[in-house]
Protein backbone atom coordinates (compact mmCIF):
# COMPACT_ATOMS: atom_id res chain seq x y z
CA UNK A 1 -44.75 -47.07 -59.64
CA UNK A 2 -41.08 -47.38 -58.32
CA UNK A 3 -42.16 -50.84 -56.92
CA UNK A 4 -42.20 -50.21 -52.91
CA UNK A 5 -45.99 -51.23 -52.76
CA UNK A 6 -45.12 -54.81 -54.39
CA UNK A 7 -43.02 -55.40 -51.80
CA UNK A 8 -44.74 -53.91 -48.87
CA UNK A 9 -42.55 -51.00 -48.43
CA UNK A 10 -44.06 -47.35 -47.49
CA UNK A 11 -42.18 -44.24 -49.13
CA UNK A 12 -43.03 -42.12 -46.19
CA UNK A 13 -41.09 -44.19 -43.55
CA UNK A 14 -38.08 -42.78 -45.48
CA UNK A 15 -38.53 -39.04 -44.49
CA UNK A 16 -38.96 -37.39 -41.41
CA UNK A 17 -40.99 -38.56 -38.43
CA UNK A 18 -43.80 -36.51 -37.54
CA UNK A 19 -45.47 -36.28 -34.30
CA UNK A 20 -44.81 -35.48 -30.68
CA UNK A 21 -43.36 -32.99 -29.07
CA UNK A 22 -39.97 -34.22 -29.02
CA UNK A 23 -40.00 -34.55 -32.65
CA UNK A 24 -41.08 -31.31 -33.57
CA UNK A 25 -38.64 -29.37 -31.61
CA UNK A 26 -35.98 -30.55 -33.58
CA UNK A 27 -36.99 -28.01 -36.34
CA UNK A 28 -35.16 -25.74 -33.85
CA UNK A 29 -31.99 -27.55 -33.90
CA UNK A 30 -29.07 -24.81 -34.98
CA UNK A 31 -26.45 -27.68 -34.74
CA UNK A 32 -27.29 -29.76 -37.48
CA UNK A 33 -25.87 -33.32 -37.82
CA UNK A 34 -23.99 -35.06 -40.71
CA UNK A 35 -24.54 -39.02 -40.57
CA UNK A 36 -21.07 -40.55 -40.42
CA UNK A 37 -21.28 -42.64 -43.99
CA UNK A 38 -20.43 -38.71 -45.71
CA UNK A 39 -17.70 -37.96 -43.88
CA UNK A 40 -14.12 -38.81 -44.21
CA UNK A 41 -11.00 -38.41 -42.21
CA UNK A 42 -7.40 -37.31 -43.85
CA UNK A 43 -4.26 -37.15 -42.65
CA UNK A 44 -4.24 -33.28 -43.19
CA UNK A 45 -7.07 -32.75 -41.16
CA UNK A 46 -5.91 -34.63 -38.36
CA UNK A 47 -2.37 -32.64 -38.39
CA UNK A 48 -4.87 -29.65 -38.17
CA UNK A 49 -6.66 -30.40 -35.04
CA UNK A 50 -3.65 -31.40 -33.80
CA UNK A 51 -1.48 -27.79 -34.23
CA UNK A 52 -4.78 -26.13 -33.34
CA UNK A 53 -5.33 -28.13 -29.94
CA UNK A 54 -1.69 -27.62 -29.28
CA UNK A 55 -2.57 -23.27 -30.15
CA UNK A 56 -5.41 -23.68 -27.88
CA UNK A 57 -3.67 -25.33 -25.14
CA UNK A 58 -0.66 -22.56 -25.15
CA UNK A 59 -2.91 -19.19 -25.42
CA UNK A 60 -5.02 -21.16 -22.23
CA UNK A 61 -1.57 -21.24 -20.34
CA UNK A 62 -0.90 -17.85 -21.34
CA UNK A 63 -4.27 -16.33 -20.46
CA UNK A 64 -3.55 -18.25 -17.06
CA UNK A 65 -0.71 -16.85 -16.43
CA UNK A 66 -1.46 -13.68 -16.86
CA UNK A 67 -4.42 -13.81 -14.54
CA UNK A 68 -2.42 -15.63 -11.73
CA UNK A 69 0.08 -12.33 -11.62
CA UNK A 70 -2.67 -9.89 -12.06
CA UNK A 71 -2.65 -6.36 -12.53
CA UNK A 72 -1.42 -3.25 -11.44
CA UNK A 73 -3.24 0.04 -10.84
CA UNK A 74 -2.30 3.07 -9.25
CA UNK A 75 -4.43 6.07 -7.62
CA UNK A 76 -3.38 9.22 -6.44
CA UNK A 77 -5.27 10.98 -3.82
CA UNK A 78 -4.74 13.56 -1.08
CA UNK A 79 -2.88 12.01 1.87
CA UNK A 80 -5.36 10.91 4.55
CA UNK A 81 -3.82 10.78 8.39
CA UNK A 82 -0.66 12.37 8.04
CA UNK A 83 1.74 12.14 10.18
CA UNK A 84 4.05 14.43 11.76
CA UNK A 85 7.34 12.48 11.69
CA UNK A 86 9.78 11.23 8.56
CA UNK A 87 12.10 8.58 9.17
CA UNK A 88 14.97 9.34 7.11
CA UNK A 89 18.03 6.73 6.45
CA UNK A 90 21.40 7.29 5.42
CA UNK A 91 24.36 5.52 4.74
CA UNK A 92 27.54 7.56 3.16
CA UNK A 93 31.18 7.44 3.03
CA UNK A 94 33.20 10.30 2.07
CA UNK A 95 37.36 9.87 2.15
CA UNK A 96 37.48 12.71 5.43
CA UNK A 97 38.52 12.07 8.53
CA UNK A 98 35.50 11.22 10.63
CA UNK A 99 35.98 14.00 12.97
CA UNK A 100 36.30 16.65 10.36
CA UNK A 101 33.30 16.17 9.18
CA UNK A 102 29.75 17.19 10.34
CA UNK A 103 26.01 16.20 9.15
CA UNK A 104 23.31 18.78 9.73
CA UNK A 105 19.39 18.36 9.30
CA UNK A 106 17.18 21.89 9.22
CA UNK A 107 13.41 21.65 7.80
CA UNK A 108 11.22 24.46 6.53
CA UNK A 109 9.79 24.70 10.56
CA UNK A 110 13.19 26.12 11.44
CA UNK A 111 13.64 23.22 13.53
CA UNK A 112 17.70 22.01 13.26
CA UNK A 113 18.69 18.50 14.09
CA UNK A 114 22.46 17.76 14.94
CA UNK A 115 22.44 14.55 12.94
CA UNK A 116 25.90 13.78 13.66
CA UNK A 117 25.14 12.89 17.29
CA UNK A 118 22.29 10.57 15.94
CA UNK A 119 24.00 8.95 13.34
CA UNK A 120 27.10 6.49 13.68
CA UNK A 121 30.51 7.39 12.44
CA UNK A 122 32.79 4.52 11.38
CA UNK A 123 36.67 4.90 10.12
CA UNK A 124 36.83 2.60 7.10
CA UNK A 125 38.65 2.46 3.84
CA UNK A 126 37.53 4.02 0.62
CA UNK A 127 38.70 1.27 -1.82
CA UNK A 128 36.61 -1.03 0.02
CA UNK A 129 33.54 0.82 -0.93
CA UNK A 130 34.15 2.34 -4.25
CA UNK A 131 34.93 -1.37 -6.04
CA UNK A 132 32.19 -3.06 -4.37
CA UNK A 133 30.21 -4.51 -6.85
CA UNK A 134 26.71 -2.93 -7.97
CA UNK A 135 27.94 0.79 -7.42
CA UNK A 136 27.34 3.52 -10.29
CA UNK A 137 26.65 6.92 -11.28
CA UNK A 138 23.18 8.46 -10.68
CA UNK A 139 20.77 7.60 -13.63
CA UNK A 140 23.18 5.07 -15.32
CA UNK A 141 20.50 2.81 -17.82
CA UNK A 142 21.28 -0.12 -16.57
CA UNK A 143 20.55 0.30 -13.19
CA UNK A 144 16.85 2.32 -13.64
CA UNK A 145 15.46 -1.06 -14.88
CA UNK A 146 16.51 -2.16 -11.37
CA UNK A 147 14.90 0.70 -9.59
CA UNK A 148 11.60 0.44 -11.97
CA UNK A 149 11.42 -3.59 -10.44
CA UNK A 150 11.31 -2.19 -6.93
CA UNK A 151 8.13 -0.53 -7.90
CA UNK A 152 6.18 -3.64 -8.51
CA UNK A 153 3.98 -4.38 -5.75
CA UNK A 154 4.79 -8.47 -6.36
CA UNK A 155 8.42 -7.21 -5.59
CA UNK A 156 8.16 -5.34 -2.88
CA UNK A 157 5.92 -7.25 -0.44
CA UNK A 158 8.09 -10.43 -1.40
CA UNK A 159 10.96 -8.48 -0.18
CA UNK A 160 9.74 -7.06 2.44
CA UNK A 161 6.13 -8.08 3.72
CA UNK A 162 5.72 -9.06 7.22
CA UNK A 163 9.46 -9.70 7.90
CA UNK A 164 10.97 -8.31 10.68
CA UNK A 165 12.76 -4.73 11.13
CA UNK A 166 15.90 -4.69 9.42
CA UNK A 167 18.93 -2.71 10.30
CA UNK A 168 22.29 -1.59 8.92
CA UNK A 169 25.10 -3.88 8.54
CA UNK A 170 28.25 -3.31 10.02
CA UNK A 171 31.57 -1.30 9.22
CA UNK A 172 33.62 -4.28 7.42
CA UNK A 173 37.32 -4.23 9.82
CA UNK A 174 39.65 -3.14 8.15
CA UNK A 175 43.54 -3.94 9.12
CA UNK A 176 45.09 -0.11 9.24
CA UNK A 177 47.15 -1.01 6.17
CA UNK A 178 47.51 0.14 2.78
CA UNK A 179 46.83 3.79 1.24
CA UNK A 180 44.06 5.20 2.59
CA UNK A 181 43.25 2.72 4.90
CA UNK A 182 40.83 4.65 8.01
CA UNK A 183 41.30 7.80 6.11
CA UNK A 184 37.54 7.94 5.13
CA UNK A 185 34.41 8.19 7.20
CA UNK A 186 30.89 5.84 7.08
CA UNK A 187 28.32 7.84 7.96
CA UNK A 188 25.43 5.44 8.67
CA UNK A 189 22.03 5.76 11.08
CA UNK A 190 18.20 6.61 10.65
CA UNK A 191 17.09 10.09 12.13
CA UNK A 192 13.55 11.12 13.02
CA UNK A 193 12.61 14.87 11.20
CA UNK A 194 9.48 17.23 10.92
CA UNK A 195 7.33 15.66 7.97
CA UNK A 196 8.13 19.22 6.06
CA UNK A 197 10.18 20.31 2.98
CA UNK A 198 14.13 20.63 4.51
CA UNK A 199 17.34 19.72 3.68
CA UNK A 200 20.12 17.40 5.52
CA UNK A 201 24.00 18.35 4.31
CA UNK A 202 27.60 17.07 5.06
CA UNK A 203 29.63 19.83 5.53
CA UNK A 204 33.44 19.83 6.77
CA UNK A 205 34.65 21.19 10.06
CA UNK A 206 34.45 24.91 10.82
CA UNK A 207 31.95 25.56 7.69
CA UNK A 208 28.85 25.98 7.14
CA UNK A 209 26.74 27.09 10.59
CA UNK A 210 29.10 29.30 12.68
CA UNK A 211 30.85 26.69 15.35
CA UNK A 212 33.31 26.77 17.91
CA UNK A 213 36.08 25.02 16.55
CA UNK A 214 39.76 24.52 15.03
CA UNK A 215 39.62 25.57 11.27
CA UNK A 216 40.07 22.79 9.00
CA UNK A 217 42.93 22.81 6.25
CA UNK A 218 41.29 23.66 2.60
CA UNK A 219 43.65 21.16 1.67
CA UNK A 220 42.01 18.28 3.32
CA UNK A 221 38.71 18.70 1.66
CA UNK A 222 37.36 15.59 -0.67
CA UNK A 223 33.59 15.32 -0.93
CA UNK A 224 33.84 12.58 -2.87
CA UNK A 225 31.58 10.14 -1.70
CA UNK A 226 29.66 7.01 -2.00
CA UNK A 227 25.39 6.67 -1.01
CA UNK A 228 25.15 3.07 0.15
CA UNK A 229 21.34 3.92 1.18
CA UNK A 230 19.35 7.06 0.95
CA UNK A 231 15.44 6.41 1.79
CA UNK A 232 12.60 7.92 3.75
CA UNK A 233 10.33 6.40 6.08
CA UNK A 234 11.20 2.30 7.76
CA UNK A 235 14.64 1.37 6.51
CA UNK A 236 13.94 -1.83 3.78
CA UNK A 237 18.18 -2.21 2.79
CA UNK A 238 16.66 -4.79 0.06
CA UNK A 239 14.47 -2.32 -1.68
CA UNK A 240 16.53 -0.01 -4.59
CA UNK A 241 16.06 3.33 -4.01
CA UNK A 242 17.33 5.98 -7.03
CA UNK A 243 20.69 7.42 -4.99
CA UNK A 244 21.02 3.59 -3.13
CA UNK A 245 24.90 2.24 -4.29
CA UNK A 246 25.61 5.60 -6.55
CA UNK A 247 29.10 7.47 -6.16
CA UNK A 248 29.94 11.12 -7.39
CA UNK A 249 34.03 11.39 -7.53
CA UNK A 250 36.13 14.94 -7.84
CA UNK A 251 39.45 16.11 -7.50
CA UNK A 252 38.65 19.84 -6.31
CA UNK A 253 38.56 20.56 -3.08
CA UNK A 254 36.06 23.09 -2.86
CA UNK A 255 32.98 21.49 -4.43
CA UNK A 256 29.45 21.39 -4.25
CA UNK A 257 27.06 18.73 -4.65
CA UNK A 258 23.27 19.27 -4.64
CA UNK A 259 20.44 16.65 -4.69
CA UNK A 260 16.54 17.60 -5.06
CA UNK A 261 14.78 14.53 -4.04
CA UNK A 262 10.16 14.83 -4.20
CA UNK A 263 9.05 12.29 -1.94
CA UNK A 264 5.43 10.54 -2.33
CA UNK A 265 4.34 8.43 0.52
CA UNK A 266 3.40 5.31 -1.35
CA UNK A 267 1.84 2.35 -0.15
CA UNK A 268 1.81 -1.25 -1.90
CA UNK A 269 -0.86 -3.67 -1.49
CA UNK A 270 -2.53 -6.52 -2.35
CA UNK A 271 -5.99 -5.44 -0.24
CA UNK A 272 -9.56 -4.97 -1.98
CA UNK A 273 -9.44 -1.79 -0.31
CA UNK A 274 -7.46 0.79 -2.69
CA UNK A 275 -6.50 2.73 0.32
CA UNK A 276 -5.37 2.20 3.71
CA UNK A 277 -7.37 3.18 6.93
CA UNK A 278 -7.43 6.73 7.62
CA UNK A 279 -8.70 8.99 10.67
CA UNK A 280 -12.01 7.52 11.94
CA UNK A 281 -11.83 8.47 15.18
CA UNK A 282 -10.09 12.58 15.49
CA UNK A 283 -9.78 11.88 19.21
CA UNK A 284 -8.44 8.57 18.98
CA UNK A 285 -4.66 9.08 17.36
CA UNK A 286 -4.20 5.57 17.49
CA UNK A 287 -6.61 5.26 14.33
CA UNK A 288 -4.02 6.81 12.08
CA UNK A 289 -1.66 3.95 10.69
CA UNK A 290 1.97 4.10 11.56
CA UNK A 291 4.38 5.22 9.41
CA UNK A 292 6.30 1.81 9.61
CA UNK A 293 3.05 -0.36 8.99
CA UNK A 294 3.70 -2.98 7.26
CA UNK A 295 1.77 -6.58 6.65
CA UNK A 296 1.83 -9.44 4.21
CA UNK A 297 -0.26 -7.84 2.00
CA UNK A 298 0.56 -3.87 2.35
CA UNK A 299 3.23 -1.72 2.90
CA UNK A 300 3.79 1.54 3.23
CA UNK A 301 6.81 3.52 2.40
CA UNK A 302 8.04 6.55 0.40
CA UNK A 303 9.60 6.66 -2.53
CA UNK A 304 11.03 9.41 -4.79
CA UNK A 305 12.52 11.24 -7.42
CA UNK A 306 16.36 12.85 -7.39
CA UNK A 307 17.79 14.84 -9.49
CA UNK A 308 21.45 16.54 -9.12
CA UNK A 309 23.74 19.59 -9.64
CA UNK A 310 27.44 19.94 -8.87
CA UNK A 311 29.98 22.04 -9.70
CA UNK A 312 33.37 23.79 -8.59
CA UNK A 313 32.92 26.48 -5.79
CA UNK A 314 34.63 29.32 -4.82
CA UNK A 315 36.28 29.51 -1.26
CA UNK A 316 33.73 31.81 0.03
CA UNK A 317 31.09 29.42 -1.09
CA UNK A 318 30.68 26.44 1.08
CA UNK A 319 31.63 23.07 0.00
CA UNK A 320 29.78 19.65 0.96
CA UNK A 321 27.11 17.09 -0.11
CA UNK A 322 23.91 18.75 0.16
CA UNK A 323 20.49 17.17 -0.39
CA UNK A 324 16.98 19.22 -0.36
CA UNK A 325 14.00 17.27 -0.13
CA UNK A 326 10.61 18.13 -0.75
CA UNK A 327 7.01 16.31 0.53
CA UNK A 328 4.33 15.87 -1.82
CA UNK A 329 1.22 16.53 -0.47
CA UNK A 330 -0.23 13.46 -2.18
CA UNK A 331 -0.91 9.91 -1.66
CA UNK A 332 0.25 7.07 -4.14
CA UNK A 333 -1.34 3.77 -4.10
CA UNK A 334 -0.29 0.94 -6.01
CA UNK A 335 -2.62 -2.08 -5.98
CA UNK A 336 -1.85 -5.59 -7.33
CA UNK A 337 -5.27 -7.14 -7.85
CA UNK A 338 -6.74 -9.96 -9.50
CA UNK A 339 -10.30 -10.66 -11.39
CA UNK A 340 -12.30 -13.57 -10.46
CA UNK A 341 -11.98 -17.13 -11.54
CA UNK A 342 -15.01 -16.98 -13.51
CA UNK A 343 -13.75 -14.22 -15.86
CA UNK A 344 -10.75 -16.52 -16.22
CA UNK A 345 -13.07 -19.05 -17.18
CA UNK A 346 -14.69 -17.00 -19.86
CA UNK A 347 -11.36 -15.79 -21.40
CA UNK A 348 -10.66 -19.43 -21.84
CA UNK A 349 -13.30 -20.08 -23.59
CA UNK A 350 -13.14 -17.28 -25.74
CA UNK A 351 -9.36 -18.11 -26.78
CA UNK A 352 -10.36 -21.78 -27.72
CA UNK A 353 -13.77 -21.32 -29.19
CA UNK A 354 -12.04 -18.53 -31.33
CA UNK A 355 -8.89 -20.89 -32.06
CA UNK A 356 -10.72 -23.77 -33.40
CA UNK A 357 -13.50 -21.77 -35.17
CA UNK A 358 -10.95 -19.95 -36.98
CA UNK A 359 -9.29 -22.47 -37.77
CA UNK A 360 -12.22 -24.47 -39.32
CA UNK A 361 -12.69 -21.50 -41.55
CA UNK A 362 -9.15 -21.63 -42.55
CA UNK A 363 -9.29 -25.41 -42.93
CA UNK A 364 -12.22 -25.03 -45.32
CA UNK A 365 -10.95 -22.13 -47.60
CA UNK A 366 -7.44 -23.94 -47.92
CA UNK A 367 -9.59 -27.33 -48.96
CA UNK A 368 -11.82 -25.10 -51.65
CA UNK A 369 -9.22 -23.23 -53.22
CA UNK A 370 -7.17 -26.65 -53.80
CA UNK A 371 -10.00 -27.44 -55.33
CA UNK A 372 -10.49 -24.41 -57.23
CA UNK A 373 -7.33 -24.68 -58.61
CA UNK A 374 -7.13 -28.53 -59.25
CA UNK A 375 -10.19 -28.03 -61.56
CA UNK A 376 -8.52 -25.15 -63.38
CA UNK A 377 -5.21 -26.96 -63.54
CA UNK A 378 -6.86 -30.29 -64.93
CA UNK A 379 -9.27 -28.76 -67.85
CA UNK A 380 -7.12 -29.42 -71.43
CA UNK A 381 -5.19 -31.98 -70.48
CA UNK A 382 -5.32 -35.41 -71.29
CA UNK A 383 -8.45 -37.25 -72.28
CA UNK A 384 -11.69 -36.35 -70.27
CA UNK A 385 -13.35 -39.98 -70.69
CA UNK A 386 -15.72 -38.73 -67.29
CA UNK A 387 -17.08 -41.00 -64.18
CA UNK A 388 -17.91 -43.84 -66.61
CA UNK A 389 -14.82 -45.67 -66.21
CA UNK A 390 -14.57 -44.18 -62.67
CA UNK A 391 -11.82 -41.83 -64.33
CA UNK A 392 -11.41 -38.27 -63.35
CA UNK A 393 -9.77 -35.22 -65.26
CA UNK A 394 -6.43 -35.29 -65.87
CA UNK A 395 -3.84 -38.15 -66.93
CA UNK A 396 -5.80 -41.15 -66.20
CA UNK A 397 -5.23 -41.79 -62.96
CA UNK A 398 -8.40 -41.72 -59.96
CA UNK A 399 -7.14 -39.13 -57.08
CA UNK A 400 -5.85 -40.78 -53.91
CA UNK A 401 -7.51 -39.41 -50.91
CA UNK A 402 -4.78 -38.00 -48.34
């Protein structure tokens, strides 16, 4: 009837092949294909792809990025192995003679420590110190984001993993000129004390514990002072402790500082295992790590939280820079860890899959509601004269594809 049999054509070799297996599963095929002769390429679609290869290529960075620094978590559990020593580390200058001054250490155990035969005692001027760059009052705002840095386990164990021991640096010389000038007192050193709640204070000559002595002048009193580096546990200068570089300044000469630090032995690490060795062996002490451990990968320390209270005293109050500390009975571990590369894999392909499919739907709704809106727009005006003169809609003229 339509002519294909005259000229030895067969109306069935225009449909679908049958037969075989191969053929048949493609009734399964959930990625149908368009044949190239009904599509066409515009300009706007190809700025499309474009911005959203260019989306997909910057959340991929992104999502690689974040993997590569990881993640921090942090666990609190009771303290495993605990030691019997703390290392405690202090560098101060107060504008007193050095020799009117003495540093005492007593812990809960009654035990009493004359720190001032431990610790070094360097004459050294108090302008030096007090416009050295970097120093402040306790809890200033800009200096907390500092301290909240040196709790990043990245931080740390690039400051201080696996390098060697550091120590103090020395007294700057100073020439014996000017005001003041070897009129005030470094008090620098690290002390070993009971691991126990106690308190370590700087006291002037001939008060505080009853001592044989001269008895010094009221008038000579100035606990002004400067905390250069207050930690517990191995001295790391480079970490930023919350008293390290602070200053408290009076004119009074009978005044009384108080600090209440809570330290929490911490340790940093970058090990699968979220805690470090502990006592596997109760005959063997050597099991128990050292306090001053310390790898490429962990380290363990003690940090902690100060707060302060001063005021004027009365002269049968004692004056001097007291600080009270306190050990938590807990165990803080902060772990920097990282998931594996196949789950960066999969986030990967989540972010570009949902990129581009997103952005087809967008693509699409954009392209139908111009078209919505072109047919609305076009109805009423002009002369509709239809396909026959391969017109369209509107003032006569065919649409140019973009």
């Amino acid at each position: 009837m339509n002519g294909f049999a005259d000229h030895g054509l067969d109306e069935s070799a225009f449909g679908e092949k049958r037969g075989g297996f191969r053929e048949n599963i493609r009734t399964f095929d959930a990625f149908p294909k368009t044949k190239p002769t009904y599509t066409r390429r515009t300009s706007t679609g190809g700025y499309t792809t474009l911005a959203l290869v260019l989306i997909s290529i910057f959340l991929s960075i992104t999502e690689f990025l974040r993997w590569y620094r990881g993640h921090e978590t942090q666990l609190f559990s009771v303290e495993k192995g605990v030691s019997h020593q703390l290392q405690i580390n202090l560098d101060i200058v107060v504008p007193m003679h050095c020799h009117d001054l003495h540093v005492n250490v007593q812990d809960a155990s009654g035990d009493r420590i004359l720190a001032g035969e431990m610790l070094t005692k360097d004459p050294t001027s108090w302008a030096h110190w007090v416009d050295a760059s970097g120093t402040h009052r306790l809890a200033e705002a800009k200096y907390v984001k500092e301290e909240e840095e040196d709790t990043h386990v990245g931080h740390v164990l690039g400051e201080v993993g696996g390098k060697k021991k550091k120590k103090f640096k020395k007294t700057p010389k100073w020439m014996g000129r000017g005001p003041g000038a070897g009129h005030s007192c470094r008090i620098y050193g690290s002390l070993e004390g009971n691991k126990v709640q106690g308190d370590f204070h700087i006291t002037a000559r001939g008060h505080g514990y009853a001592e044989l002595g001269e008895h010094l002048d009221h008038g000579t009193f100035n606990f002004s002072h400067i905390i250069n580096e207050l930690s517990f546990g191995p001295l790391y200068p480079s970490l930023l402790n919350p008293l390290d570089r602070t200053y408290a300044i009076t004119t009074d000469h009978f005044y009384k500082y108080q600090y209440y630090l809570s330290v929490v032995p911490t340790i940093y690490t970058r090990s699968p295992s979220p805690s470090p060795p502990s006592i596997s062996d109760p005959n063997n002490p050597s099991s128990i790590l050292p306090p001053n451990y310390s790898t490429r990968n962990t380290i363990i320390t003690n940090q902690y939280a100060a707060t302060s209270q001063s005021h004027p005293v009365s002269e049968r109050t004692i004056p001097g820079i007291f600080f009270k500390f306190d050990i938590e009975p807990i165990l803080l571990t902060v772990r920097e860890e990282r998931e594996g590369f196949l789950w960066l894999l999969v986030r990967v392909v989540n972010v570009v899959s949902g990129v581009l499919v997103g952005g087809g739907w967008c693509y699409q709704l954009w392209g139908w509601g111009r078209e919505v809106l072109g047919r609305s727009g076009g109805r009423g005006r002009g002369r509709g004269e239809g396909m026959l003169n391969g017109r369209v809609w509107g003032d006569g003229e065919g649409e140019e594809d973009e």
